[in-house]
PDB file of N, CA and C in Angstrom:
ATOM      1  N   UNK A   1     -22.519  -1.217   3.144  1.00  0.00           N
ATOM      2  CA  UNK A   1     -22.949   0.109   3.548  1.00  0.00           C
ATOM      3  C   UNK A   1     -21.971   1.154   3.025  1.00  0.00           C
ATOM      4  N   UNK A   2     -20.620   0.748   3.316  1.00  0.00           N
ATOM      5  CA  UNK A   2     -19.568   1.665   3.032  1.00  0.00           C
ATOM      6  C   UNK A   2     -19.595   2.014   1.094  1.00  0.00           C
ATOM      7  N   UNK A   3     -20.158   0.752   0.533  1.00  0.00           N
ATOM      8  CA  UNK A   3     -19.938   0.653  -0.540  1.00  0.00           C
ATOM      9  C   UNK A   3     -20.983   1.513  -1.495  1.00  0.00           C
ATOM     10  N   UNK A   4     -21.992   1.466  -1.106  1.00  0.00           N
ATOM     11  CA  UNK A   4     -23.394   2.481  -1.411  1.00  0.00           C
ATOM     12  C   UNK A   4     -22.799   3.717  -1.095  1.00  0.00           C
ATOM     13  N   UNK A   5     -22.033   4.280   0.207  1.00  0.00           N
ATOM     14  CA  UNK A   5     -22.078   5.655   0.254  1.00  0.00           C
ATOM     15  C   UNK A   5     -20.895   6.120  -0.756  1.00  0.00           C
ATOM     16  N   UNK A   6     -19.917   5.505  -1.235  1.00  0.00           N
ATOM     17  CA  UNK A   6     -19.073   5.634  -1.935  1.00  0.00           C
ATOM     18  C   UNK A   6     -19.561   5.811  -3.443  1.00  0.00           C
ATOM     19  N   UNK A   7     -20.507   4.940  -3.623  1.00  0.00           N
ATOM     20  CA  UNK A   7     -20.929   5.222  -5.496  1.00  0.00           C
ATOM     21  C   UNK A   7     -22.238   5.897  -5.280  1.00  0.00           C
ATOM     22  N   UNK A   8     -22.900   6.769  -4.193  1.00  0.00           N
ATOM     23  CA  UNK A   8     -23.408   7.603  -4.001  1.00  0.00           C
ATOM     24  C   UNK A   8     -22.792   8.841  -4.082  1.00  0.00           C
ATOM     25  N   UNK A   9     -21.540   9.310  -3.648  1.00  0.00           N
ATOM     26  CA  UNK A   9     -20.762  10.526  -3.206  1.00  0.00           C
ATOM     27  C   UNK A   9     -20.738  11.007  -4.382  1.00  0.00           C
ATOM     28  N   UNK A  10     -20.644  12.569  -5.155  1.00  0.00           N
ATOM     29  CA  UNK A  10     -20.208  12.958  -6.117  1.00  0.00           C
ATOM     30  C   UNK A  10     -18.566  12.911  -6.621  1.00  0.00           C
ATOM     31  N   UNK A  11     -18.353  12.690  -7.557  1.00  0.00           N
ATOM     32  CA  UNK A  11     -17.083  12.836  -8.305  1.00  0.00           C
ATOM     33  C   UNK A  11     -15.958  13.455  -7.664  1.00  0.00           C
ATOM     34  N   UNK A  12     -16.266  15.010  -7.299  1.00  0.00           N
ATOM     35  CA  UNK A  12     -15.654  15.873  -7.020  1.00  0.00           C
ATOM     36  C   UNK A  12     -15.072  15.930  -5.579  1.00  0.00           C
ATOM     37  N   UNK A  13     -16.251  15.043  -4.716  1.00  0.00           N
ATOM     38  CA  UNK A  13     -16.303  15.079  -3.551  1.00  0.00           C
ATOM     39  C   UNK A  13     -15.104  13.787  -2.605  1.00  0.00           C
ATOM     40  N   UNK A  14     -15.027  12.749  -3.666  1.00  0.00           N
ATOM     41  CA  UNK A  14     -14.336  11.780  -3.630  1.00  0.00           C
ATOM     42  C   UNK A  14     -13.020  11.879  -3.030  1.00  0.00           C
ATOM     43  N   UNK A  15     -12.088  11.092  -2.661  1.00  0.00           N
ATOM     44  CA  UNK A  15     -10.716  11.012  -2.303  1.00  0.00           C
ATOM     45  C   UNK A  15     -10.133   9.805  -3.436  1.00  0.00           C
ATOM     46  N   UNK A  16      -9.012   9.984  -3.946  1.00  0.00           N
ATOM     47  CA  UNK A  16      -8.488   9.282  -4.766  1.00  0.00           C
ATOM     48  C   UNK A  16      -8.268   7.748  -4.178  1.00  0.00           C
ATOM     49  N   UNK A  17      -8.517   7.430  -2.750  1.00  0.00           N
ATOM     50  CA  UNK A  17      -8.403   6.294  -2.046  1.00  0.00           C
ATOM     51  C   UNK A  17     -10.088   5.571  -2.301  1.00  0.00           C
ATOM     52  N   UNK A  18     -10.814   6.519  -2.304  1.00  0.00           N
ATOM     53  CA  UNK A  18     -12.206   6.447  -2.860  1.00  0.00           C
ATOM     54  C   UNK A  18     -12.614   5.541  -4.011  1.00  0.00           C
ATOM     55  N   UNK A  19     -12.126   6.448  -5.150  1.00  0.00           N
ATOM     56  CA  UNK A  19     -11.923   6.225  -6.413  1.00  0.00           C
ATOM     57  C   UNK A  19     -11.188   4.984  -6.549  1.00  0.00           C
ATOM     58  N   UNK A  20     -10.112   4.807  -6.482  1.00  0.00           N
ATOM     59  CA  UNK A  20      -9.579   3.173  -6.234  1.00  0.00           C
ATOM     60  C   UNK A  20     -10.043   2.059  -5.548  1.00  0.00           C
ATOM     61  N   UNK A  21     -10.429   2.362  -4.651  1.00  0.00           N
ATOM     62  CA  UNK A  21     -11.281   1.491  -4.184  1.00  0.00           C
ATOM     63  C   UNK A  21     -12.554   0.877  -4.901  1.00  0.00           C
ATOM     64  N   UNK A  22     -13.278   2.047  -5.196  1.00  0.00           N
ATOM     65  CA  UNK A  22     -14.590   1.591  -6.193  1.00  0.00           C
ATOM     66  C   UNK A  22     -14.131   0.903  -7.672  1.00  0.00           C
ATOM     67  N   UNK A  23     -13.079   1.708  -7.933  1.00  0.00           N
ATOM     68  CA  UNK A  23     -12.465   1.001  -9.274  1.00  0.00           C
ATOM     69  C   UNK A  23     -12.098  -0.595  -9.038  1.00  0.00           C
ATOM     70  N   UNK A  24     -11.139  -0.830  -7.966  1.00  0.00           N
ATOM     71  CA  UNK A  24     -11.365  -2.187  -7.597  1.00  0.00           C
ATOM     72  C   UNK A  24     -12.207  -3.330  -7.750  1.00  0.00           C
ATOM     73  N   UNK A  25     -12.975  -2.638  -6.812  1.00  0.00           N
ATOM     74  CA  UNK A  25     -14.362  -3.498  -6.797  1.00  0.00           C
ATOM     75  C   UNK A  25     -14.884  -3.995  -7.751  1.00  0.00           C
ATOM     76  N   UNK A  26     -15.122  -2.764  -8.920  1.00  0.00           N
ATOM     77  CA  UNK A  26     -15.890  -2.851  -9.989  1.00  0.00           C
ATOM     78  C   UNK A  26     -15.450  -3.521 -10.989  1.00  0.00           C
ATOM     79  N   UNK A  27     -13.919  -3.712 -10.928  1.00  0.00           N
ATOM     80  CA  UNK A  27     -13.148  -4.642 -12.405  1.00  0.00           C
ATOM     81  C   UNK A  27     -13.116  -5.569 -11.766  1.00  0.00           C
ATOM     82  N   UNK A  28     -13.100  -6.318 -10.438  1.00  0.00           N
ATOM     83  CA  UNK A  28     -13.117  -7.600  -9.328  1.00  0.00           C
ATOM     84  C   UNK A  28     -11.578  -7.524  -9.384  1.00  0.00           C
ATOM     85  N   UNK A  29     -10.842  -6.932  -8.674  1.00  0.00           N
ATOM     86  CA  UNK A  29      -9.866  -7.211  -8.490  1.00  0.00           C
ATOM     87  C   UNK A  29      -9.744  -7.540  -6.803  1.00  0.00           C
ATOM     88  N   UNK A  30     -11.063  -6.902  -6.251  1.00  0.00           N
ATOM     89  CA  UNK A  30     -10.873  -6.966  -4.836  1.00  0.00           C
ATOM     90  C   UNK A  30     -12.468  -8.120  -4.559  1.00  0.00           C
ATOM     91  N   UNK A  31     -11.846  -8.760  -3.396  1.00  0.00           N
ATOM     92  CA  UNK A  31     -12.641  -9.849  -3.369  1.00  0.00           C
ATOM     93  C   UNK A  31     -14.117  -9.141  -2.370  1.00  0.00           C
ATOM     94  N   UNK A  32     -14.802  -9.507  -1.476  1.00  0.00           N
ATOM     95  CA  UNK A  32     -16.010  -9.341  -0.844  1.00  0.00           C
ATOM     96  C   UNK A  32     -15.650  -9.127   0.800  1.00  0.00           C
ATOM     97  N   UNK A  33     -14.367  -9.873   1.096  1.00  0.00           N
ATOM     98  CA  UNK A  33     -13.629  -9.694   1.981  1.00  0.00           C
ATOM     99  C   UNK A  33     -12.917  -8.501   2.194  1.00  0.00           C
ATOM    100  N   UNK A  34     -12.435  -7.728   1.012  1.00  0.00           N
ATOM    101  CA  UNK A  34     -11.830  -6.936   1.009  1.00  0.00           C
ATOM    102  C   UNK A  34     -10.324  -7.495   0.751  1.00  0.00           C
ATOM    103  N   UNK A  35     -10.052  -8.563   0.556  1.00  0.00           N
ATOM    104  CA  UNK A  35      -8.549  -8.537   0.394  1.00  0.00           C
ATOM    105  C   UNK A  35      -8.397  -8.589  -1.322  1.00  0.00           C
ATOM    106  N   UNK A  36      -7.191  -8.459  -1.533  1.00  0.00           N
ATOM    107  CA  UNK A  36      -6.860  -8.285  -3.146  1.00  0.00           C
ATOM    108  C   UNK A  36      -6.744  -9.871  -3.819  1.00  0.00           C
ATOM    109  N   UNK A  37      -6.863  -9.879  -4.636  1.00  0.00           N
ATOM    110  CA  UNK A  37      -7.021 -11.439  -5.414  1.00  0.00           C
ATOM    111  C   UNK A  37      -6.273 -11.254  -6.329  1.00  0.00           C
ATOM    112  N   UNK A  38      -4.530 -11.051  -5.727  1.00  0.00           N
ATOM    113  CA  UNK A  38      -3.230 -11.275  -6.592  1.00  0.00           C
ATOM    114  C   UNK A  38      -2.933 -12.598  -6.872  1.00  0.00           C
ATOM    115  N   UNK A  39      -3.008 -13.741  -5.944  1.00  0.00           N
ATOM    116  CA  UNK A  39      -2.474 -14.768  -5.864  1.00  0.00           C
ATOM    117  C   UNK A  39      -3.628 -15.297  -7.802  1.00  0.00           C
ATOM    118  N   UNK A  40      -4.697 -14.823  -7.859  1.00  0.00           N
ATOM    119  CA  UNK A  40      -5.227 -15.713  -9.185  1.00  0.00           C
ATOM    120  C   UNK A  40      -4.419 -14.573 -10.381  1.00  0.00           C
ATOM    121  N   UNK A  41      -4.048 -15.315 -11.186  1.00  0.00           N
ATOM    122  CA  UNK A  41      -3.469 -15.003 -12.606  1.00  0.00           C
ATOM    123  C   UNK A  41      -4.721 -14.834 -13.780  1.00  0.00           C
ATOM    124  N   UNK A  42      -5.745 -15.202 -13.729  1.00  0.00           N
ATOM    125  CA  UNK A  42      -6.509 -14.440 -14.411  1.00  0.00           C
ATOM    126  C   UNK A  42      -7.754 -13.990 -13.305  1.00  0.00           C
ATOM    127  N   UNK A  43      -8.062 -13.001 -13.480  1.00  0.00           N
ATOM    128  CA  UNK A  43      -8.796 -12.081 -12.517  1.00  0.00           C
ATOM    129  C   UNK A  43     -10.586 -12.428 -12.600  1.00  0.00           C
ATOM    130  N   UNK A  44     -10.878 -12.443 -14.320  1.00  0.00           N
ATOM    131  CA  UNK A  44     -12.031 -12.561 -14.886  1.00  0.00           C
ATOM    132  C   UNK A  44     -13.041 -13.459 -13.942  1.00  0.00           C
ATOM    133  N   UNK A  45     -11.968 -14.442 -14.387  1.00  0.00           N
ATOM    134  CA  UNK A  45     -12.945 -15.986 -13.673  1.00  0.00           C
ATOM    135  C   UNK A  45     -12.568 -16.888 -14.864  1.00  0.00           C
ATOM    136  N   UNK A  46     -13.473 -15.873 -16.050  1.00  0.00           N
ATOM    137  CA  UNK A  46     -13.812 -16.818 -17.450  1.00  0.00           C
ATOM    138  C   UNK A  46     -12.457 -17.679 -18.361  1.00  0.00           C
ATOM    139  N   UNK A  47     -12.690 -18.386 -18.813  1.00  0.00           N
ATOM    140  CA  UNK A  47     -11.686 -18.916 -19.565  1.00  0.00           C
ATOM    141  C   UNK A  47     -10.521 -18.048 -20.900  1.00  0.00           C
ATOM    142  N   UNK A  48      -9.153 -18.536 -20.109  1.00  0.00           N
ATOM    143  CA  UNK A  48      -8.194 -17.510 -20.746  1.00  0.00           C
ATOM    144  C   UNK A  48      -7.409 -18.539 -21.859  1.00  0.00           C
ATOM    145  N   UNK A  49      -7.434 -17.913 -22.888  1.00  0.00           N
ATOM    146  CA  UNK A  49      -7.008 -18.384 -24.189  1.00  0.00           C
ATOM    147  C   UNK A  49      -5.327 -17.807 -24.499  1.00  0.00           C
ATOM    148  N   UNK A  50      -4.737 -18.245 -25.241  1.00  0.00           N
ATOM    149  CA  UNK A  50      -3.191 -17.675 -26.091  1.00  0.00           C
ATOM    150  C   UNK A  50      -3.554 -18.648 -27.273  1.00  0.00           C
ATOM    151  N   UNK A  51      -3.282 -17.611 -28.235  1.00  0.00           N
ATOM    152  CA  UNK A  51      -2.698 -18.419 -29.367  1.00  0.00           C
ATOM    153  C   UNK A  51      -1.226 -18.143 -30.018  1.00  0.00           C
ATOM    154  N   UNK A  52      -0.652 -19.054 -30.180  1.00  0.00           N
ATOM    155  CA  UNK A  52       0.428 -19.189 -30.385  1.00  0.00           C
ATOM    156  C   UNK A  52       1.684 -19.279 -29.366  1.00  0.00           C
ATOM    157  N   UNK A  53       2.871 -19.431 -29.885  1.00  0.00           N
ATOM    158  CA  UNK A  53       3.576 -20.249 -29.205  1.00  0.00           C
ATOM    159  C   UNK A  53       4.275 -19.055 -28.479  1.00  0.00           C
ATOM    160  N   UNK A  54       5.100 -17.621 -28.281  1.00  0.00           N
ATOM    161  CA  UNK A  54       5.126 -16.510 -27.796  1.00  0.00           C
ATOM    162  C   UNK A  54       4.104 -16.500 -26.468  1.00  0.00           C
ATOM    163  N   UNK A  55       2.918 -16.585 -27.427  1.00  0.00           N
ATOM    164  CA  UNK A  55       1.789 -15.700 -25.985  1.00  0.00           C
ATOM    165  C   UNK A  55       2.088 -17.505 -24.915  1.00  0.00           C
ATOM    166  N   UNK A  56       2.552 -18.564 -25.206  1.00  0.00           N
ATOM    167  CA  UNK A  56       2.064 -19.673 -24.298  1.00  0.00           C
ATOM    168  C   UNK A  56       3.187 -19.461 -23.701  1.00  0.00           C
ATOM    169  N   UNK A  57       4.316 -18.976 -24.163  1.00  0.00           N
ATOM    170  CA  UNK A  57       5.509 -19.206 -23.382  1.00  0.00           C
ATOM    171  C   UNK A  57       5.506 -17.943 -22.401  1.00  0.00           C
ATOM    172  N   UNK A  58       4.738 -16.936 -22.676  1.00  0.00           N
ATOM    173  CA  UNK A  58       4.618 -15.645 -21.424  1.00  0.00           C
ATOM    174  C   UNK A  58       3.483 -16.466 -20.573  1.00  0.00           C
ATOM    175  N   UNK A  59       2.438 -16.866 -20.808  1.00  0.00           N
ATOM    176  CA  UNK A  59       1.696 -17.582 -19.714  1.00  0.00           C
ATOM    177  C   UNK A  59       2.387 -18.677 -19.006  1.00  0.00           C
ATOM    178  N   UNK A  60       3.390 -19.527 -19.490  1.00  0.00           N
ATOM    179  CA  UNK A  60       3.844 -20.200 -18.590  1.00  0.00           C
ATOM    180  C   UNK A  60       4.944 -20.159 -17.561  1.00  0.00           C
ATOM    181  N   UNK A  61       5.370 -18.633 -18.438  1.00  0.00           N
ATOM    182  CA  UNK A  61       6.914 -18.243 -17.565  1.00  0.00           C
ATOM    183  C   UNK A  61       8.090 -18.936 -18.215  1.00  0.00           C
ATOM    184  N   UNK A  62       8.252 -19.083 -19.734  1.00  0.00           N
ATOM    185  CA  UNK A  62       9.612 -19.744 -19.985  1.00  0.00           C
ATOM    186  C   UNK A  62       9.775 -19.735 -21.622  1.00  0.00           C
ATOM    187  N   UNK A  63      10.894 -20.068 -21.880  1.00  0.00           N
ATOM    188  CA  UNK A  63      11.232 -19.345 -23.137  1.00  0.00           C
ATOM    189  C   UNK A  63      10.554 -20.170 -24.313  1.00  0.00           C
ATOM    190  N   UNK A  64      10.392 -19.364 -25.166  1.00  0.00           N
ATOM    191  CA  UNK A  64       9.692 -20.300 -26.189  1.00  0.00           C
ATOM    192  C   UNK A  64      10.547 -21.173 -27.049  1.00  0.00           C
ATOM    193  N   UNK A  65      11.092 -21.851 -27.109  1.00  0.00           N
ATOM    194  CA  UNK A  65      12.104 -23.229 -26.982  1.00  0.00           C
ATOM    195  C   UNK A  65      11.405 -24.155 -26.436  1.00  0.00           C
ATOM    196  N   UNK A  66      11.142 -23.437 -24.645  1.00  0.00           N
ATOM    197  CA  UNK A  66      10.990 -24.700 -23.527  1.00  0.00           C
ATOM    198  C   UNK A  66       9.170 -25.099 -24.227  1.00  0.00           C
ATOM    199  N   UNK A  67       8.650 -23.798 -24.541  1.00  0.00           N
ATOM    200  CA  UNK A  67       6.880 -23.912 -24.532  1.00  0.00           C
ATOM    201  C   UNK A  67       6.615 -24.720 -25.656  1.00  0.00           C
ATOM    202  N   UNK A  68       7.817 -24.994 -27.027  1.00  0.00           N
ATOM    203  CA  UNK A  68       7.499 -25.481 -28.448  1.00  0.00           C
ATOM    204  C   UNK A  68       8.091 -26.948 -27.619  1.00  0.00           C
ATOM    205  N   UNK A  69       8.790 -27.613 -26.479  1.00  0.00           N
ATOM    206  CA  UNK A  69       9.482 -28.478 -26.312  1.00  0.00           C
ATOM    207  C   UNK A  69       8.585 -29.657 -25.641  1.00  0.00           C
ATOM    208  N   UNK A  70       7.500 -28.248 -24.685  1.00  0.00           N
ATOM    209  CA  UNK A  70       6.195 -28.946 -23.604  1.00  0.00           C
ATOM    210  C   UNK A  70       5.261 -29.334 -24.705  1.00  0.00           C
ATOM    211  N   UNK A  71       4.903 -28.451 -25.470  1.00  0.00           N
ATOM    212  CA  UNK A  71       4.226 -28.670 -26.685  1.00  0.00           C
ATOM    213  C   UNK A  71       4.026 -30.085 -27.417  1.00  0.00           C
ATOM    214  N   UNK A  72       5.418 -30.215 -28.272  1.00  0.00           N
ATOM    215  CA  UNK A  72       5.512 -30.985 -28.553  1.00  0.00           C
ATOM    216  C   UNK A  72       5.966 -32.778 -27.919  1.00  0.00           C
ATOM    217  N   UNK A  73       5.789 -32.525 -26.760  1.00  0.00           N
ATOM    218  CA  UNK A  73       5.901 -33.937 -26.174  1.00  0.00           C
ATOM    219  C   UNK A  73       4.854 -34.292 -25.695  1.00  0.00           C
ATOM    220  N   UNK A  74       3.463 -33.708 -25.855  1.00  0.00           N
ATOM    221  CA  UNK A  74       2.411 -34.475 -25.670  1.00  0.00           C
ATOM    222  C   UNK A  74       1.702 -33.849 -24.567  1.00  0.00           C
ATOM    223  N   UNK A  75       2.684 -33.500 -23.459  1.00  0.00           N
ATOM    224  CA  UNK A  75       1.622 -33.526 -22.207  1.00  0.00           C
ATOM    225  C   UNK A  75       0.817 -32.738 -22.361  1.00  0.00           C
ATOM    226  N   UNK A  76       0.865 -31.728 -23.091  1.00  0.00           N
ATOM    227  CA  UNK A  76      -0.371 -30.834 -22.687  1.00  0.00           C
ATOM    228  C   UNK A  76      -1.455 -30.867 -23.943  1.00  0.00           C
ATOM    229  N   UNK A  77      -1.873 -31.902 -24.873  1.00  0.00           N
ATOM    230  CA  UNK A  77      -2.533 -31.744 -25.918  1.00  0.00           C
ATOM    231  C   UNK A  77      -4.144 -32.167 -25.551  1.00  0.00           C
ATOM    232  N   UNK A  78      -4.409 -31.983 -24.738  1.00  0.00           N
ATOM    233  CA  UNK A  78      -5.501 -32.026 -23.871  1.00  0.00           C
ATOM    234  C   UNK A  78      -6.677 -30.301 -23.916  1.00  0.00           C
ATOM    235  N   UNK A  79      -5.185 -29.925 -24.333  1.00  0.00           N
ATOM    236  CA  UNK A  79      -5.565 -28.294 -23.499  1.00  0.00           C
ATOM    237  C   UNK A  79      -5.090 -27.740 -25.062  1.00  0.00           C
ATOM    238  N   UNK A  80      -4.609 -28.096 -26.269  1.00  0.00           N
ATOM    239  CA  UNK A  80      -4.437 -27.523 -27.315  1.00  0.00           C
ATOM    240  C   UNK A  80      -5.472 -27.554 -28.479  1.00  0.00           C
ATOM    241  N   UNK A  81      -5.723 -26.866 -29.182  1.00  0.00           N
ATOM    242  CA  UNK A  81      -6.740 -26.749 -30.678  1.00  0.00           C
ATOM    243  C   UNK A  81      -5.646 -26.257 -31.365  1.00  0.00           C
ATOM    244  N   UNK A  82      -5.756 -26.900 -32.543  1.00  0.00           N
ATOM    245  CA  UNK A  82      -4.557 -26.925 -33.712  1.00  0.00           C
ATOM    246  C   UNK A  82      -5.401 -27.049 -35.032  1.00  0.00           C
ATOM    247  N   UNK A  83      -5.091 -26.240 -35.934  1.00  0.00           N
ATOM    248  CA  UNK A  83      -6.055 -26.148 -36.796  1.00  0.00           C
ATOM    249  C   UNK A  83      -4.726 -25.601 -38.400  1.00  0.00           C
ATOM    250  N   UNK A  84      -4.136 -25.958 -38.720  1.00  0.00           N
ATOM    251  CA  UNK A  84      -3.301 -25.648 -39.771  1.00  0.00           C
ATOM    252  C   UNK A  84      -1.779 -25.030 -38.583  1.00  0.00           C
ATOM    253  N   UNK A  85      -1.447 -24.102 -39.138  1.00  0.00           N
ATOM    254  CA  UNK A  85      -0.556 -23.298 -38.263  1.00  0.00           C
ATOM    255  C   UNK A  85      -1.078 -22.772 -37.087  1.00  0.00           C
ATOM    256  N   UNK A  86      -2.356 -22.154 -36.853  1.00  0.00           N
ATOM    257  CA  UNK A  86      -2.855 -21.440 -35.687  1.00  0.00           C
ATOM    258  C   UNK A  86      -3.000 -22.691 -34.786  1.00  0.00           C
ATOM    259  N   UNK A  87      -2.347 -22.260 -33.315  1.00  0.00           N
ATOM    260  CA  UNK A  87      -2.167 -22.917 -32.327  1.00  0.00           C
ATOM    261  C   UNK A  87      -3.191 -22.624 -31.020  1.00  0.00           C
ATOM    262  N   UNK A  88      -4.210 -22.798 -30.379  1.00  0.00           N
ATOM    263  CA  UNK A  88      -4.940 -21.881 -29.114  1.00  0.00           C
ATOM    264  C   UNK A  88      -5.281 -22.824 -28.263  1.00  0.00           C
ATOM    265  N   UNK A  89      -4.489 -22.491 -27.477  1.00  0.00           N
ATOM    266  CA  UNK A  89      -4.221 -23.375 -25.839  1.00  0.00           C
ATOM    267  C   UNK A  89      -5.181 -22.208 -24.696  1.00  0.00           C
ATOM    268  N   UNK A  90      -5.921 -23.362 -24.441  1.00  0.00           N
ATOM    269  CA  UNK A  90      -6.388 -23.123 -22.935  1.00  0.00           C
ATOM    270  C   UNK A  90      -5.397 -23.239 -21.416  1.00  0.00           C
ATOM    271  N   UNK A  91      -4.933 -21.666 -21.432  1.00  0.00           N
ATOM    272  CA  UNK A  91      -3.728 -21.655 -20.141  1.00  0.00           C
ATOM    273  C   UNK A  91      -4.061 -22.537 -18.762  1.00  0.00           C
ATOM    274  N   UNK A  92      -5.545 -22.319 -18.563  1.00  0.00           N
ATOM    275  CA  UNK A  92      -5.791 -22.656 -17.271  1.00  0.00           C
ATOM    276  C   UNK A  92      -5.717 -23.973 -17.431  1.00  0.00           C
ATOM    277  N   UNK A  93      -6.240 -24.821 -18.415  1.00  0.00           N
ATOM    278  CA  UNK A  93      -5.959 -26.632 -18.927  1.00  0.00           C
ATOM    279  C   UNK A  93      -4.454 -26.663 -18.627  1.00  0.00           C
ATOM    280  N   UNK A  94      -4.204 -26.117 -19.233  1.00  0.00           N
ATOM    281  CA  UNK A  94      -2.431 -26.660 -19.834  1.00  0.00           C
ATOM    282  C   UNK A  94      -1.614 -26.366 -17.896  1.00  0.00           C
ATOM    283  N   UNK A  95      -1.842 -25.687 -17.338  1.00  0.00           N
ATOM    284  CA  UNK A  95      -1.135 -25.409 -15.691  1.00  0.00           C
ATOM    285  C   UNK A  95      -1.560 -26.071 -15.058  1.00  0.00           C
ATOM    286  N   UNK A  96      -2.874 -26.860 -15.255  1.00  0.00           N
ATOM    287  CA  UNK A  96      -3.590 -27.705 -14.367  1.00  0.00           C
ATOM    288  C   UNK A  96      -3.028 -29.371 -14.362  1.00  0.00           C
ATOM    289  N   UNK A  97      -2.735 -29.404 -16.047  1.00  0.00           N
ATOM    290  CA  UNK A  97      -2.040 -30.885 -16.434  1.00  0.00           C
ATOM    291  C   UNK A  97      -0.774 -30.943 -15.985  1.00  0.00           C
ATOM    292  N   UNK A  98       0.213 -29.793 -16.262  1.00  0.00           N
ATOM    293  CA  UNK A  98       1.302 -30.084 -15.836  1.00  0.00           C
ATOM    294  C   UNK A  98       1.588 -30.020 -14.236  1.00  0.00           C
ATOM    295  N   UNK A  99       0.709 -29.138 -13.827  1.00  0.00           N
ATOM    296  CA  UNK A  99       1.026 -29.634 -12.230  1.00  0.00           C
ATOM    297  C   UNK A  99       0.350 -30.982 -11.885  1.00  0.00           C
ATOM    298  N   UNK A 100      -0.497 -31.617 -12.251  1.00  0.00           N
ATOM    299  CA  UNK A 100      -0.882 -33.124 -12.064  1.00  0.00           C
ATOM    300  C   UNK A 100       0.521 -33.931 -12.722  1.00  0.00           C
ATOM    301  N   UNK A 101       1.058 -33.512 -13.631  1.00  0.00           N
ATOM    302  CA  UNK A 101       1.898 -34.509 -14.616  1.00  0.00           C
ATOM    303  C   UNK A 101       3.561 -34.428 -13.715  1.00  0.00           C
ATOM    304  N   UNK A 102       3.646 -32.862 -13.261  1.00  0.00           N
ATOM    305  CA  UNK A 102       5.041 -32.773 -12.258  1.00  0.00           C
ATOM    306  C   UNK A 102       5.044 -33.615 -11.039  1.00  0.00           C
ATOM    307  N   UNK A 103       3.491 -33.999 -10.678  1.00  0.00           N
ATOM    308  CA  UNK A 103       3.691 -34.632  -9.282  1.00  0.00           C
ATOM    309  C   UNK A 103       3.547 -35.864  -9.227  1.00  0.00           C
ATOM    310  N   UNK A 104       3.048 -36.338 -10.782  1.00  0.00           N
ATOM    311  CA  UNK A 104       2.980 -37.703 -11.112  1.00  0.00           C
ATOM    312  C   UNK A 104       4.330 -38.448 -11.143  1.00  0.00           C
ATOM    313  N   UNK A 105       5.232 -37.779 -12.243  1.00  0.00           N
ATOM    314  CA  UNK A 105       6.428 -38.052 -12.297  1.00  0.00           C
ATOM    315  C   UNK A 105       7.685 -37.961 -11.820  1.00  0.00           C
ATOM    316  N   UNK A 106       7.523 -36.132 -11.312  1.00  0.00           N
ATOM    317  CA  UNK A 106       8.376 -35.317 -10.588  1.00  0.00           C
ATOM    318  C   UNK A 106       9.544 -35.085 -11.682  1.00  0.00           C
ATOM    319  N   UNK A 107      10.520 -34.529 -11.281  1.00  0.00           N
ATOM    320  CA  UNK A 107      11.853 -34.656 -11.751  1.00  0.00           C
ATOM    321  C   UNK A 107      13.159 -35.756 -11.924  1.00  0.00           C
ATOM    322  N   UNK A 108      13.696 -35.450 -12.754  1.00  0.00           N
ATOM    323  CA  UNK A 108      14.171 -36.546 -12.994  1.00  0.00           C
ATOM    324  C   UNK A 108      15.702 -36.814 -12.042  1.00  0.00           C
ATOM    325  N   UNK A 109      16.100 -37.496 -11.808  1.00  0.00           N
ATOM    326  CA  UNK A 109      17.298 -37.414 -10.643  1.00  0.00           C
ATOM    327  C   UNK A 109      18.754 -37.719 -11.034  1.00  0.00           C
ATOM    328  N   UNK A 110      19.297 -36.949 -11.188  1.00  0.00           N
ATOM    329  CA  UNK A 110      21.146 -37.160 -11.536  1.00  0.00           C
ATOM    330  C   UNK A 110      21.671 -37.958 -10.469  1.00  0.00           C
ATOM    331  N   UNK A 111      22.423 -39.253 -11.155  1.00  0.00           N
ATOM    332  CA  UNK A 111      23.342 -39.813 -10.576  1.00  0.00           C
ATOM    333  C   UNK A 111      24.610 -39.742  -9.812  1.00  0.00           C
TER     334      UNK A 111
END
């Protein structure tokens, strides 16, 4: 109800709490509940891509050393397309394996 009278109201007539709000809504940043949907890292829904080794190491949070290191040891080639040099990893694959693969194995333990 609230939501009709809001993209009914004119422009002018609006409150900037208004306006944000509808903006919300409309890019889905705000859920049906009304609460915000920070906790998801991609907002869309749809499937989020990086190519190359830079953009994988900002999606995973770590330096690109560690992302050419995950890379290359296998675990995540599930979730990689490799085609000459161009590299394009499916983020949401590749976070999904390694949290199955961290709890499989866990960490490793100093003596």
């Amino acid at each position: 109800m609230k939501d009709t009278l809001l993209k009914e109201k004119p422009l002018f007539q609006s409150t900037l709490g208004d306006l944000v709000e509808v903006l919300k809504e409309e890019l889905g940043f705000a859920s049906e509940s009304g609460n915000d949907e920070k906790d998801n890292i991609f907002p869309s829904g749809g499937k989020h891509y990086v190519r190359g080794m830079k953009e994988l190491a900002k999606a995973l949070h770590c330096s690109i050393s560690t992302a050419q290191r995950i890379k290359s040891s296998g675990v995540i080639d599930a979730a990689i397309s490799q085609n000459g040099k161009v590299v394009v990893i499916d983020v949401e694959r590749a976070l999904d394996i390694l949290r199955v693969s961290n709890k499989k194995w866990g960490r490793k333990n100093s003596k």
